[in-house]
C-alpha atoms as a PDB file:
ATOM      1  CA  UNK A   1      44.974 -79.494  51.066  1.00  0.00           C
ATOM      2  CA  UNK A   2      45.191 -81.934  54.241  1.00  0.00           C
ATOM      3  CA  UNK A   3      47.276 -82.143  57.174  1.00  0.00           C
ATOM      4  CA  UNK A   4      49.568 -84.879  57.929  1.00  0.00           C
ATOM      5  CA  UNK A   5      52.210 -85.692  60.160  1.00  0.00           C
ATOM      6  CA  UNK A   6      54.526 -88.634  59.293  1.00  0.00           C
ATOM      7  CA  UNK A   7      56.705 -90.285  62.161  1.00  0.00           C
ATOM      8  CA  UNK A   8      59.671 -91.051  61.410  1.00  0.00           C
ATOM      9  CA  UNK A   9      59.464 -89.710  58.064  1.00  0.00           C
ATOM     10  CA  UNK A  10      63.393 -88.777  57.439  1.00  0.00           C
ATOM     11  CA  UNK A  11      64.201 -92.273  55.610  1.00  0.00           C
ATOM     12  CA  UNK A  12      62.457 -94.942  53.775  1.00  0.00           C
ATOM     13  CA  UNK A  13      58.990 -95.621  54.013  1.00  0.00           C
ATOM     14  CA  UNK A  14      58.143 -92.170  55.978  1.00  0.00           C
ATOM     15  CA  UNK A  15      60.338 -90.440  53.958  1.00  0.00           C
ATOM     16  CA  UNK A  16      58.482 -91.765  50.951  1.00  0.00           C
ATOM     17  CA  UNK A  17      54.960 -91.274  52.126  1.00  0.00           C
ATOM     18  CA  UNK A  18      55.668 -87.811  53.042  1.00  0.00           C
ATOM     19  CA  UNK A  19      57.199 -87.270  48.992  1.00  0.00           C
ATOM     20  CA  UNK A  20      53.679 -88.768  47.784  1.00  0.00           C
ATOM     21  CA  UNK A  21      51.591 -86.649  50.001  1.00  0.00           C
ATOM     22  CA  UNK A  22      53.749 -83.388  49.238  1.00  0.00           C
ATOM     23  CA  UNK A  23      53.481 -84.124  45.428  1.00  0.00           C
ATOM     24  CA  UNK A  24      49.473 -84.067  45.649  1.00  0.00           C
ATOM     25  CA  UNK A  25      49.825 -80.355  47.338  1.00  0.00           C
ATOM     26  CA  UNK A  26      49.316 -81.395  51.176  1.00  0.00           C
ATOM     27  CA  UNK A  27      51.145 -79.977  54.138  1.00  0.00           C
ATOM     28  CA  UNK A  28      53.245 -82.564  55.629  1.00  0.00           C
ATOM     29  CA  UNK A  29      55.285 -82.727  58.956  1.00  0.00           C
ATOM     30  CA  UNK A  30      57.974 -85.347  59.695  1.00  0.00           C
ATOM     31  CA  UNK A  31      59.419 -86.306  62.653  1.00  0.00           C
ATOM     32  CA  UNK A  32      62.932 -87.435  62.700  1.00  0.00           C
ATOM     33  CA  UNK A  33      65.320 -88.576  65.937  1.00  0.00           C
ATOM     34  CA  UNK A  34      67.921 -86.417  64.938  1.00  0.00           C
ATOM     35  CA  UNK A  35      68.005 -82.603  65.466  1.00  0.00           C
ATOM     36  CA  UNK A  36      68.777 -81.755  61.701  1.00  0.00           C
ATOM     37  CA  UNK A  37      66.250 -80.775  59.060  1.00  0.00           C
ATOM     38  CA  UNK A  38      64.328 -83.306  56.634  1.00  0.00           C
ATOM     39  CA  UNK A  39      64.905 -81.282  53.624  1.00  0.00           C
ATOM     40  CA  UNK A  40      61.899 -79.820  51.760  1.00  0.00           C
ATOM     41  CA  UNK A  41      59.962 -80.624  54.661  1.00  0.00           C
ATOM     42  CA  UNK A  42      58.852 -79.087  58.068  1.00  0.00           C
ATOM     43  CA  UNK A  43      60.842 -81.090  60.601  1.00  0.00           C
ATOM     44  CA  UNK A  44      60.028 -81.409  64.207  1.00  0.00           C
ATOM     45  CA  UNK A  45      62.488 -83.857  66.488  1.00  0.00           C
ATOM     46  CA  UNK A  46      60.601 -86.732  68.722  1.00  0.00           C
ATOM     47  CA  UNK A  47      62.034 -89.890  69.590  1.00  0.00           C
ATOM     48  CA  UNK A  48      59.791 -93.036  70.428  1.00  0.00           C
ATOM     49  CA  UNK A  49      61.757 -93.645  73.650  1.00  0.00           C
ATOM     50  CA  UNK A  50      61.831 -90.032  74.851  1.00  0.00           C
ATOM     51  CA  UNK A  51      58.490 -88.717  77.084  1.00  0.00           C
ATOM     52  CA  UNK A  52      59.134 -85.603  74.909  1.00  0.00           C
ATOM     53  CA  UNK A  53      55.715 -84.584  73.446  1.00  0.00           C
ATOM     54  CA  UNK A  54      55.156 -83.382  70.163  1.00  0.00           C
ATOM     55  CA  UNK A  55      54.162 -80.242  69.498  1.00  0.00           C
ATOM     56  CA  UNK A  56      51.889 -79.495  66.231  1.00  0.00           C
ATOM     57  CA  UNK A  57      51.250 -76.335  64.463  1.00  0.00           C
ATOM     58  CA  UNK A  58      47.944 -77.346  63.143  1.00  0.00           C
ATOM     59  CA  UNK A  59      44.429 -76.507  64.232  1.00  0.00           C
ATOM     60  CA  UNK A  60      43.382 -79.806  62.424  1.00  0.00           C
ATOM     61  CA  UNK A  61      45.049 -83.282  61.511  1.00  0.00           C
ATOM     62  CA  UNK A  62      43.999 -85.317  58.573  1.00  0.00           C
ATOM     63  CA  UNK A  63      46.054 -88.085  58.910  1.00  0.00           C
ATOM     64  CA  UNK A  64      48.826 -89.483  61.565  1.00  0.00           C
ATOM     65  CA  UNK A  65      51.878 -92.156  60.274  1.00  0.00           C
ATOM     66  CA  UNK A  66      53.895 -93.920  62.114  1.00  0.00           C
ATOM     67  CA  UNK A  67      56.615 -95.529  60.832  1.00  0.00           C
ATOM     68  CA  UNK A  68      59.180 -96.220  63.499  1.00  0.00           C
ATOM     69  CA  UNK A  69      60.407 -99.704  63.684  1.00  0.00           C
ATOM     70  CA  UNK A  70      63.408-102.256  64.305  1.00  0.00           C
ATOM     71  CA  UNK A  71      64.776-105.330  63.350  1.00  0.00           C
ATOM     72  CA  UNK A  72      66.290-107.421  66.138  1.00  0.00           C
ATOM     73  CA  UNK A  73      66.714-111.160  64.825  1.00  0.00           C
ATOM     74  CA  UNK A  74      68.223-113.398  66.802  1.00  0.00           C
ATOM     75  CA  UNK A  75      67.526-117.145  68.221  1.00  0.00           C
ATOM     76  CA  UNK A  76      64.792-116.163  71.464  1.00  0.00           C
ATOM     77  CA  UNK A  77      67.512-117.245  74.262  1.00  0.00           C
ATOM     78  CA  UNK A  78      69.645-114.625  73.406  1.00  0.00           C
ATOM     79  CA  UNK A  79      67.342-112.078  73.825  1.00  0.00           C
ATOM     80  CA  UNK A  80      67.599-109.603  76.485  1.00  0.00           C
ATOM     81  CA  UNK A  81      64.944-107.927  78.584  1.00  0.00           C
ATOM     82  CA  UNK A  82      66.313-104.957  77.349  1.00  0.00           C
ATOM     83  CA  UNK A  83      65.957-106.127  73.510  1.00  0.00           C
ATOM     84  CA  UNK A  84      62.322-106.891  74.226  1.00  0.00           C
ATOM     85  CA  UNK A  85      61.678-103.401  76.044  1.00  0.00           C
ATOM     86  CA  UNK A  86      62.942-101.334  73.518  1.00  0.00           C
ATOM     87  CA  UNK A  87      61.452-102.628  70.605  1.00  0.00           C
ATOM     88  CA  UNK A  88      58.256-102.791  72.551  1.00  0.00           C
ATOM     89  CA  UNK A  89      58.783 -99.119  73.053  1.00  0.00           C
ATOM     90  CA  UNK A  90      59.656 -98.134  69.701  1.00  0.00           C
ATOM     91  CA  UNK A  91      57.259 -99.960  68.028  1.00  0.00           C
ATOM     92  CA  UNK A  92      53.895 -99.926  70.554  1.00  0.00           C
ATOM     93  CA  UNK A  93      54.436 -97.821  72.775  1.00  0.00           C
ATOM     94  CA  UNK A  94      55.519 -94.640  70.695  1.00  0.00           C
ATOM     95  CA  UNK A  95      52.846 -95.400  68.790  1.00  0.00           C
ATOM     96  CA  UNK A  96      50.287 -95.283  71.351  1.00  0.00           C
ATOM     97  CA  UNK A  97      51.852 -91.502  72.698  1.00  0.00           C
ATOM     98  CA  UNK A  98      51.880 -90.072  69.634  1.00  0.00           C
ATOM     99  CA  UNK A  99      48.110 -91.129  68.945  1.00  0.00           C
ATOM    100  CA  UNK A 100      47.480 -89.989  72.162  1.00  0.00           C
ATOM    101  CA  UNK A 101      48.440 -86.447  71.548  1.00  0.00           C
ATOM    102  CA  UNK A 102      47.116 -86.330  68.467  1.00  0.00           C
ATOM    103  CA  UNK A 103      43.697 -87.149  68.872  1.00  0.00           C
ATOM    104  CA  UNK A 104      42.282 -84.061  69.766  1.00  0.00           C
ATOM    105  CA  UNK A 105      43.585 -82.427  66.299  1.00  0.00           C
ATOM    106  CA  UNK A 106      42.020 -86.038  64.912  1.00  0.00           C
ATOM    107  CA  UNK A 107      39.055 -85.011  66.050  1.00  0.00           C
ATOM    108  CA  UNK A 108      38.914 -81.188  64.531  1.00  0.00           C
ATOM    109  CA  UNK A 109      39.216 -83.013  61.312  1.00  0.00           C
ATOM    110  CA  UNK A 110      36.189 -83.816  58.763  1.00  0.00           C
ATOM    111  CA  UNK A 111      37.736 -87.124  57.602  1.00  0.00           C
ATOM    112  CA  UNK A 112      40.812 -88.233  59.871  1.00  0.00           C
ATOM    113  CA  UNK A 113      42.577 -91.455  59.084  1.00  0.00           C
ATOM    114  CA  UNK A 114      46.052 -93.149  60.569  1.00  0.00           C
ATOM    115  CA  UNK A 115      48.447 -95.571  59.238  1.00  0.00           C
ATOM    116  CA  UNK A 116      50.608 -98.233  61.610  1.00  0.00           C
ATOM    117  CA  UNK A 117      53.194-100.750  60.286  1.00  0.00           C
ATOM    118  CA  UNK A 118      53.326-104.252  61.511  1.00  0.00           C
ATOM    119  CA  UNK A 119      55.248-106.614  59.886  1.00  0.00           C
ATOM    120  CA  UNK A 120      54.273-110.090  57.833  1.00  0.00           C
ATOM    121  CA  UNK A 121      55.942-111.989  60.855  1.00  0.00           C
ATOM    122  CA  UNK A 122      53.158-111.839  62.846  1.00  0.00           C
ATOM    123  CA  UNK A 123      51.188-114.024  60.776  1.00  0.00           C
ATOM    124  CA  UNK A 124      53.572-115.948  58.716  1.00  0.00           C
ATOM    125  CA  UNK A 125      55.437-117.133  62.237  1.00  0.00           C
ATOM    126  CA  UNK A 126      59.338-116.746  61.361  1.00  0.00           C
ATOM    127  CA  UNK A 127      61.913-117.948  63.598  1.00  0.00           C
ATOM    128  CA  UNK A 128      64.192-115.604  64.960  1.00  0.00           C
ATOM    129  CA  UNK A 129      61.592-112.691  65.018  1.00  0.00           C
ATOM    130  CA  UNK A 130      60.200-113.098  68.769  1.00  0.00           C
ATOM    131  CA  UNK A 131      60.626-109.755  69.634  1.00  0.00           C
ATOM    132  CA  UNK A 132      59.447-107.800  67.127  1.00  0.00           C
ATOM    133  CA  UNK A 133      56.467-109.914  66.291  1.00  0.00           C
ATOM    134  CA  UNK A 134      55.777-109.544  70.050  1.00  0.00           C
ATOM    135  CA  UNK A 135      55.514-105.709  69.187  1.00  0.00           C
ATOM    136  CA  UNK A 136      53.877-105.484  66.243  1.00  0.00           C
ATOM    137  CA  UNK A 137      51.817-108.167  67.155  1.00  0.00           C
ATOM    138  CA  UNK A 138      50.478-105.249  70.271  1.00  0.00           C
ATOM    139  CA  UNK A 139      49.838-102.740  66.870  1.00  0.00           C
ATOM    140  CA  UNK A 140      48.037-105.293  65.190  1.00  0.00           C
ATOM    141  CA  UNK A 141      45.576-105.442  68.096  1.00  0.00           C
ATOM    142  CA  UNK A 142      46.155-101.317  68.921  1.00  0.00           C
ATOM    143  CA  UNK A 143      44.640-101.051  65.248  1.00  0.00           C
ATOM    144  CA  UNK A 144      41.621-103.193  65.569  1.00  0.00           C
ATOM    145  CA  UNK A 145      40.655-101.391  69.292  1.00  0.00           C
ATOM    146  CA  UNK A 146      40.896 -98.025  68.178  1.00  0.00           C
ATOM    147  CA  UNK A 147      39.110 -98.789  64.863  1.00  0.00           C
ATOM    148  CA  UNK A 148      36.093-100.075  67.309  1.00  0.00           C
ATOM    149  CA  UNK A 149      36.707 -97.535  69.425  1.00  0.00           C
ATOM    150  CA  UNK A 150      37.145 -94.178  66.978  1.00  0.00           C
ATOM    151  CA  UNK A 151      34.266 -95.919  64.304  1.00  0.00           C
ATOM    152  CA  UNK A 152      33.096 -93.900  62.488  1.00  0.00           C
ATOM    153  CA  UNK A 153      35.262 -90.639  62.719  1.00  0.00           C
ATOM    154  CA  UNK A 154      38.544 -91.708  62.556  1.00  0.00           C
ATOM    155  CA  UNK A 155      39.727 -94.892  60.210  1.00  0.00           C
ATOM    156  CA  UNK A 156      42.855 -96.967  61.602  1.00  0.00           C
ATOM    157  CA  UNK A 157      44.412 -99.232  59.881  1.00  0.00           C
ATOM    158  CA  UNK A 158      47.860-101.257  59.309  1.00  0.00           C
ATOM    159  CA  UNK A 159      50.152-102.310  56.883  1.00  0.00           C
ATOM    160  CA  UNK A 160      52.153-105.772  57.369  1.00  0.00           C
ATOM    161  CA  UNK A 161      54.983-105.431  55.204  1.00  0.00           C
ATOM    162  CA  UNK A 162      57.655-107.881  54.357  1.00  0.00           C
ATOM    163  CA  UNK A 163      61.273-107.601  53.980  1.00  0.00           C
ATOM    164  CA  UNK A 164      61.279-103.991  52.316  1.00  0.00           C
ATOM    165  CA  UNK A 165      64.823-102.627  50.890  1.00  0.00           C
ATOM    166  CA  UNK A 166      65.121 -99.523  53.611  1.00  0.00           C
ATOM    167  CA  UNK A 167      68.091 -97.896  55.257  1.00  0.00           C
ATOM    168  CA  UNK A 168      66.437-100.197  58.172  1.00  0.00           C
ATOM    169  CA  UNK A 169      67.084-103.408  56.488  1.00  0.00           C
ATOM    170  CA  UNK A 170      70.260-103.018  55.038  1.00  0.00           C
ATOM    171  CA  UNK A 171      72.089-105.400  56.744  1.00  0.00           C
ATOM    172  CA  UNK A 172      69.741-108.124  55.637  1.00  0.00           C
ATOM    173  CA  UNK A 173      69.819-106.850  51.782  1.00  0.00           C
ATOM    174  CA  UNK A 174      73.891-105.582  51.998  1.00  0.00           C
ATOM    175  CA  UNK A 175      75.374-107.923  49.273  1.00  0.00           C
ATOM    176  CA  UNK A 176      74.000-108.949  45.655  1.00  0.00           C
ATOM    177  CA  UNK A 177      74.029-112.774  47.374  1.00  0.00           C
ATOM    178  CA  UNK A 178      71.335-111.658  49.950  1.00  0.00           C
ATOM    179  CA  UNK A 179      69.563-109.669  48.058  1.00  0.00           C
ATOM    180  CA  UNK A 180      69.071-112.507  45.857  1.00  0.00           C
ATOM    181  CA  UNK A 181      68.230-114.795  48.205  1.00  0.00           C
ATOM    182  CA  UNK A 182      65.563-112.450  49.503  1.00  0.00           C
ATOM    183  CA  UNK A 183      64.185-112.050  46.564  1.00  0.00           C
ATOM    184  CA  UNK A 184      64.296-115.651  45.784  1.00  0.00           C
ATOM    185  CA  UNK A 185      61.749-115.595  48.811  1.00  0.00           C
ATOM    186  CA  UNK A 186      58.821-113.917  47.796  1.00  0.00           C
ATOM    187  CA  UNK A 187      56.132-115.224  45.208  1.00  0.00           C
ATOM    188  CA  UNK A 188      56.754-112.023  43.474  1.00  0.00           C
ATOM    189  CA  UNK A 189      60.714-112.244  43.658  1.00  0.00           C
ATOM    190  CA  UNK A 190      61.462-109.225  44.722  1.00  0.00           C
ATOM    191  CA  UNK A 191      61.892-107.594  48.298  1.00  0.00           C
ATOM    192  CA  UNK A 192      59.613-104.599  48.676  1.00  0.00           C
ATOM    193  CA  UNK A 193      60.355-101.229  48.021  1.00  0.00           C
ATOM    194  CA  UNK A 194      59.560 -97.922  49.979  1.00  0.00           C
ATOM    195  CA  UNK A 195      57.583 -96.480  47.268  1.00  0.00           C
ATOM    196  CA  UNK A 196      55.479 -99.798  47.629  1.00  0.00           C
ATOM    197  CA  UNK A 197      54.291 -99.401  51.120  1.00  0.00           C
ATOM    198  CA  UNK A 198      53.982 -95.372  50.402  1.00  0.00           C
ATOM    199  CA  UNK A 199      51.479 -95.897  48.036  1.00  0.00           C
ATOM    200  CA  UNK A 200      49.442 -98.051  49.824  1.00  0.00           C
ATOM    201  CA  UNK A 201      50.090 -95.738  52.771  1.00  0.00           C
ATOM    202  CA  UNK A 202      48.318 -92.864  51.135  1.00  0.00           C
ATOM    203  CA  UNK A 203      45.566 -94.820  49.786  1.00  0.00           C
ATOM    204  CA  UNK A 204      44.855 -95.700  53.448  1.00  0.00           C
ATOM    205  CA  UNK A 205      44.953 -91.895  54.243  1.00  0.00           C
ATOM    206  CA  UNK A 206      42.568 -90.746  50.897  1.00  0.00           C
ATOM    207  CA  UNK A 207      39.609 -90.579  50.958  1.00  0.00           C
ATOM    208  CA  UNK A 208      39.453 -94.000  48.107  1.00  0.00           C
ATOM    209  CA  UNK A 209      39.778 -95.760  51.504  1.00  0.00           C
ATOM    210  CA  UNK A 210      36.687 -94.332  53.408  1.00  0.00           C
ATOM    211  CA  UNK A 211      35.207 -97.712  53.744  1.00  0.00           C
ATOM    212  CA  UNK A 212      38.538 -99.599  54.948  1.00  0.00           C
ATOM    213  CA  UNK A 213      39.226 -99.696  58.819  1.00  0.00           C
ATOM    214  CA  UNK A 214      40.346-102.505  61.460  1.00  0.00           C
ATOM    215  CA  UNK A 215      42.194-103.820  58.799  1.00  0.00           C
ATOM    216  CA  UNK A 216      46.141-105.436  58.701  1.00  0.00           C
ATOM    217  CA  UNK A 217      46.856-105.242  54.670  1.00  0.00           C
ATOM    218  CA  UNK A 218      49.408-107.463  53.993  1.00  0.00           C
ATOM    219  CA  UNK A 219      51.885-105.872  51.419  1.00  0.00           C
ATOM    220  CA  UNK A 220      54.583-108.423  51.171  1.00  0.00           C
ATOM    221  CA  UNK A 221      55.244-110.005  47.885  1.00  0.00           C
ATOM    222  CA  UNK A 222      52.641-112.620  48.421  1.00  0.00           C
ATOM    223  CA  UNK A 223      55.035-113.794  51.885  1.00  0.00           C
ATOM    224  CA  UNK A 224      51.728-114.328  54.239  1.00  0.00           C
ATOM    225  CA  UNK A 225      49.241-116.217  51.766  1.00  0.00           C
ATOM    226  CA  UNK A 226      50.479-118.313  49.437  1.00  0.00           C
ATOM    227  CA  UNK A 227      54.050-120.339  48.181  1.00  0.00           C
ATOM    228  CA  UNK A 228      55.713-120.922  45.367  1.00  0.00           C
ATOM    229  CA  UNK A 229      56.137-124.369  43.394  1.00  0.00           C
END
């Protein structure tokens, strides 16, 4: 049995990961904004934009998630510095805290790995998506320094998703027209799912990964690499 502690794990892709990591008999923590309960799970409250640390009751981590994100699309003049702060701290910044205070329970741990979510924006170049490619683009480059940096006892690594069908995107996916249309988009036709990015999630975290680090995986329908006739 591992340890793993999944940020942001009350909804969609955290909340899935943490369901395929209970199901193979690990002990999972999630972290959740609000003050209620994750049910079937040990819950402890941290928000990226709080200084709040997290406290852990482990002697050793196996594995550290983080899942927070946001989706501010809008044409670049109309962004605020406010937009671009916050989903700079959401995304990089809480990200960088929590490996911060994690690392030392990384370190206690015989084969550690963590998992950070960027977004197919980064590479594809969308319009609209300034800020948050701005921020994921920072864990993009977060994931290859600490893979240098951590080589060889701790693997980092990234997952660049496309549109996935989370309580996140649901204004993008709320009708049968967009959902079509979004699906329409992808090589594969169809938007992701949650379970889709959990299982690659927990690959990334098994030990079927131990050779994989410094990597961006690009889960997203076929989106980044190739088109459609």
């Amino acid at each position: 049995m591992a340890n793993y502690l999944v940020i942001g794990g009350s909804s969609g892709i955290g909340f899935a990961t943490a369901e395929l990591l209970k199901g193979e008999g690990h002990r999972v923590i999630v972290s959740t904004r609000k003050e209620e309960a994750v049910a079937g799970f040990e819950t402890i409250q941290w928000n990226a934009e709080s200084a709040t640390p997290i406290s852990l009751p482990f002697e050793a981590l196996d594995g550290v998630v983080y899942c927070p994100g946001t989706i501010q699309l809008k044409p670049f003049h109309r962004f605020s510095e406010a937009d671009f702060i916050q989903d700079f701290q959401i995304n990089a910044l809480g990200a960088a805290k929590v490996l911060q205070e994690c690392l030392p329970l990384l370190k206690k741990s015989s084969h550690p790995a963590v998992v950070l979510f960027s977004t197919v924006a980064v590479q594809a170049g969308m319009a609209f998506h300034s800020s948050i490619s701005m921020a994921k683009g920072a864990i993009e480059g977060l994931t290859r320094s600490l893979a240098a940096e951590w080589a060889p006892t701790i693997r980092v690594n990234a997952i660049a998703p496309s549109l996935t069908n989370t309580p996140l995107a649901e204004k993008l996916l709320s009708s049968p027209e967009k959902m079509e249309a979004s699906n329409k988009r992808h090589p594969l036709q169809r938007v992701g799912t949650a379970h889709d990015l959990a299982q690659m999630t927990v690959f990334l975290l098994s030990d079927k990964s131990s050779w994989i680090t410094g990597q961006i995986l690009h889960v997203d329908g076929g989106m980044s690499s190739i088109k459609s006739i």
